[in-house]
Protein backbone atom coordinates (compact mmCIF):
# COMPACT_ATOMS: atom_id res chain seq x y z
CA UNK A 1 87.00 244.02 -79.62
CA UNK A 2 88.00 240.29 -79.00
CA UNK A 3 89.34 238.00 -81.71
CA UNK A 4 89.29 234.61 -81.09
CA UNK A 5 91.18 232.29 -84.11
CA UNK A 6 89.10 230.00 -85.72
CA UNK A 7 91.45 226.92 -85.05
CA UNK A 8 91.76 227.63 -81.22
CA UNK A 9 88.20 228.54 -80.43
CA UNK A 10 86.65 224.81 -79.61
CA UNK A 11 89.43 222.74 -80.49
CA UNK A 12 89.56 219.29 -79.58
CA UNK A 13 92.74 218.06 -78.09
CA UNK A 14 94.62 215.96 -80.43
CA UNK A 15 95.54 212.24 -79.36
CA UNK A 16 99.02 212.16 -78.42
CA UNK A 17 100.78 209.45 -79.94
CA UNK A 18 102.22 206.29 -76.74
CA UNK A 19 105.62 205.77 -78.50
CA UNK A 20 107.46 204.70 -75.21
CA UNK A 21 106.30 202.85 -71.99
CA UNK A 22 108.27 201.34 -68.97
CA UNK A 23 106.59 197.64 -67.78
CA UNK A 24 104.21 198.58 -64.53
CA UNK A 25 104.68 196.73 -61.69
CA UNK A 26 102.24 194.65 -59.20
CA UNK A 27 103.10 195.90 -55.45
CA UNK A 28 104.36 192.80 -53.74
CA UNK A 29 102.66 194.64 -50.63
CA UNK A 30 99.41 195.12 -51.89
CA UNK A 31 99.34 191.64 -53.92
CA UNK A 32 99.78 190.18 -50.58
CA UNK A 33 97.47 191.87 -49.18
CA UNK A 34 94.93 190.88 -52.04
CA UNK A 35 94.35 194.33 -52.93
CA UNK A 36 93.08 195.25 -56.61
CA UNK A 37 91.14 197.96 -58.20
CA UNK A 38 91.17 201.47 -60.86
CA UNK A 39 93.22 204.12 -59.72
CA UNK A 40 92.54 206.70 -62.00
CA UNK A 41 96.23 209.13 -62.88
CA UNK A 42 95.86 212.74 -64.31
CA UNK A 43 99.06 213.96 -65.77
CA UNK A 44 100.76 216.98 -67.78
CA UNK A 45 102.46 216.65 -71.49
CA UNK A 46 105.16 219.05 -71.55
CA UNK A 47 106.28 219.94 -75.88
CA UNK A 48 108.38 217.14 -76.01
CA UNK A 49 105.60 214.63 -75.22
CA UNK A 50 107.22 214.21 -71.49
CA UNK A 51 104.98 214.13 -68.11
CA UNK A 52 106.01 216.82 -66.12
CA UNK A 53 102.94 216.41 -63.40
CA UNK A 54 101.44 212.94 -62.49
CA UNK A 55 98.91 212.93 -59.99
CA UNK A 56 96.78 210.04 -58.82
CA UNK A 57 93.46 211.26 -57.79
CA UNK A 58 91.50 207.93 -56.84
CA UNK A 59 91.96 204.42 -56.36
CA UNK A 60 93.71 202.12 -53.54
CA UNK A 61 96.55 203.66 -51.62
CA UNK A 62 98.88 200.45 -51.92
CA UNK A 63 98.40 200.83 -56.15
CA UNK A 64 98.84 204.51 -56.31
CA UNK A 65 101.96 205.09 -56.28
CA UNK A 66 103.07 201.92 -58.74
CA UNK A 67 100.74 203.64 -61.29
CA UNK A 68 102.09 207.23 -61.22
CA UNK A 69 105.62 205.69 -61.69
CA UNK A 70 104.50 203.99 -64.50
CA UNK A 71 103.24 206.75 -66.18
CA UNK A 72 106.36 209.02 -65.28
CA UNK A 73 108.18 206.31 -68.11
CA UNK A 74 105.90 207.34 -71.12
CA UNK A 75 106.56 209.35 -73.54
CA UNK A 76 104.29 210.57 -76.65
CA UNK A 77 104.50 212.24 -80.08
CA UNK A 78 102.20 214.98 -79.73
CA UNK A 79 100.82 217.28 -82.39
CA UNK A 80 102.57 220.54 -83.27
CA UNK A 81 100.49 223.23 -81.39
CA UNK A 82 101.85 226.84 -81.45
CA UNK A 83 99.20 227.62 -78.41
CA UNK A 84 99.81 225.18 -75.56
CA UNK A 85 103.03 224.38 -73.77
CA UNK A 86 101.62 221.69 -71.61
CA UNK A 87 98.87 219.14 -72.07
CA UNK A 88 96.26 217.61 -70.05
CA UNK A 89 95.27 213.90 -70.12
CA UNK A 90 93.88 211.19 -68.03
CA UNK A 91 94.24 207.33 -67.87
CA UNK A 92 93.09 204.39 -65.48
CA UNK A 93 94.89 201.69 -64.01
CA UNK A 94 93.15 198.41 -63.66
CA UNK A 95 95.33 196.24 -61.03
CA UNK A 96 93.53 193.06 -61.22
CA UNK A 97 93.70 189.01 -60.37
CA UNK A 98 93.09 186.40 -62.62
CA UNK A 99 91.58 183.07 -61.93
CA UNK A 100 94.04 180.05 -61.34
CA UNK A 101 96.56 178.08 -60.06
CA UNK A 102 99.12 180.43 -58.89
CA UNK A 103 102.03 177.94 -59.35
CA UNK A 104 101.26 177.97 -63.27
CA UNK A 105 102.11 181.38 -63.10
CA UNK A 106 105.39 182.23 -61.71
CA UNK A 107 108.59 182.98 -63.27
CA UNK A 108 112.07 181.12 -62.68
CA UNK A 109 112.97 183.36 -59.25
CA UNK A 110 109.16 182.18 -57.71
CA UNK A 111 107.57 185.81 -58.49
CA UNK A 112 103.96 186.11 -60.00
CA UNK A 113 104.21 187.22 -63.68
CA UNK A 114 102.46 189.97 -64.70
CA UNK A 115 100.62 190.12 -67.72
CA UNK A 116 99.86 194.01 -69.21
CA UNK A 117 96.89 195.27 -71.63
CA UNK A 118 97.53 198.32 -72.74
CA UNK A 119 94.65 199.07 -75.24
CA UNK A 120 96.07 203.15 -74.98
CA UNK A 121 97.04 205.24 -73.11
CA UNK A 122 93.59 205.80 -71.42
CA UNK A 123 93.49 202.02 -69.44
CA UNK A 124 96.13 200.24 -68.84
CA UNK A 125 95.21 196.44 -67.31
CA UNK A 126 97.78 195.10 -64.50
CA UNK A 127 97.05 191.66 -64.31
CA UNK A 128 98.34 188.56 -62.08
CA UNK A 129 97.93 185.72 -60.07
CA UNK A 130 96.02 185.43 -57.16
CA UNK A 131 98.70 185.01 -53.85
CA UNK A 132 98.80 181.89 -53.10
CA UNK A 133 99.82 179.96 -49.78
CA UNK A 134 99.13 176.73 -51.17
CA UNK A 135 102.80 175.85 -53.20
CA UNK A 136 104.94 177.94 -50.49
CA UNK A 137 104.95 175.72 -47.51
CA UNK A 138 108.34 173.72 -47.43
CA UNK A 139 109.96 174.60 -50.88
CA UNK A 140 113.92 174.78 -50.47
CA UNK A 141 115.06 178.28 -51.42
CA UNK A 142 117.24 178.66 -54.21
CA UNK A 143 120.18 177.75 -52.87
CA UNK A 144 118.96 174.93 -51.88
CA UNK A 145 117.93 173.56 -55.01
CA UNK A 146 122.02 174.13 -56.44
């Protein structure tokens, strides 16, 4: 005879808790390049809210890689579940441009800033300037400009 708890039979998965996040990054690479897209990251919650397995499994080659580091830095407050010792989620990254001048848009070193939405866990937006020849041509480096 099989007995199957009430609580585990069915049960949803509980909504872990984003408590801690490093800041993604743009690939200088594939912004020069132009590249942009979803990549779409699988990963594994160990107990202590941890990823223990991050795995991209679609989305631009040059972005992959950025977004599976980026979700190696998370960590979550899960719920207390005396069944599972690992837990299964997904999330998409959405490495974008925006529209602009990309002058406006650089920090005090000359690099495009980045600007993050992170609605939940479950999309984060990458977003930042479009690469830009246009301000580059015959700027003194920063020596230079001492």
């Amino acid at each position: 005879m099989l007995v199957i708890a009430a609580g585990a039979y069915g049960q949803r998965m509980p909504e872990p808790q984003l408590y801690a996040a490093g800041l993604p990054v743009y690939p200088p690479i594939a912004r020069a390049a132009r590249i942009q897209g979803d990549v779409k990251i699988e990963f594994v919650l160990n107990q202590s809210g941890e990823p223990i397995s991050v795995t991209a499994l679609s989305g631009p080659g040059m972005l992959r890689s950025a977004a599976e580091e980026n979700v190696k830095t998370w960590r979550f407050h899960l719920s207390k579940d005396l069944f599972r010792t690992e837990w299964r989620y997904q999330t998409t990254f959405r490495f974008k441009f925006s529209d602009g001048d990309a002058y406006d848009n650089l920090d005090f070193n000359g690099n495009p800033k980045l600007t993050v939405v992170l609605d939940s866990y479950r999309r984060v937006e990458v977003i930042t300037k479009t690469p830009s020849d246009k301000y580059a041509q015959g700027c003194p480096v920063q020596e230079e400009v001492q």
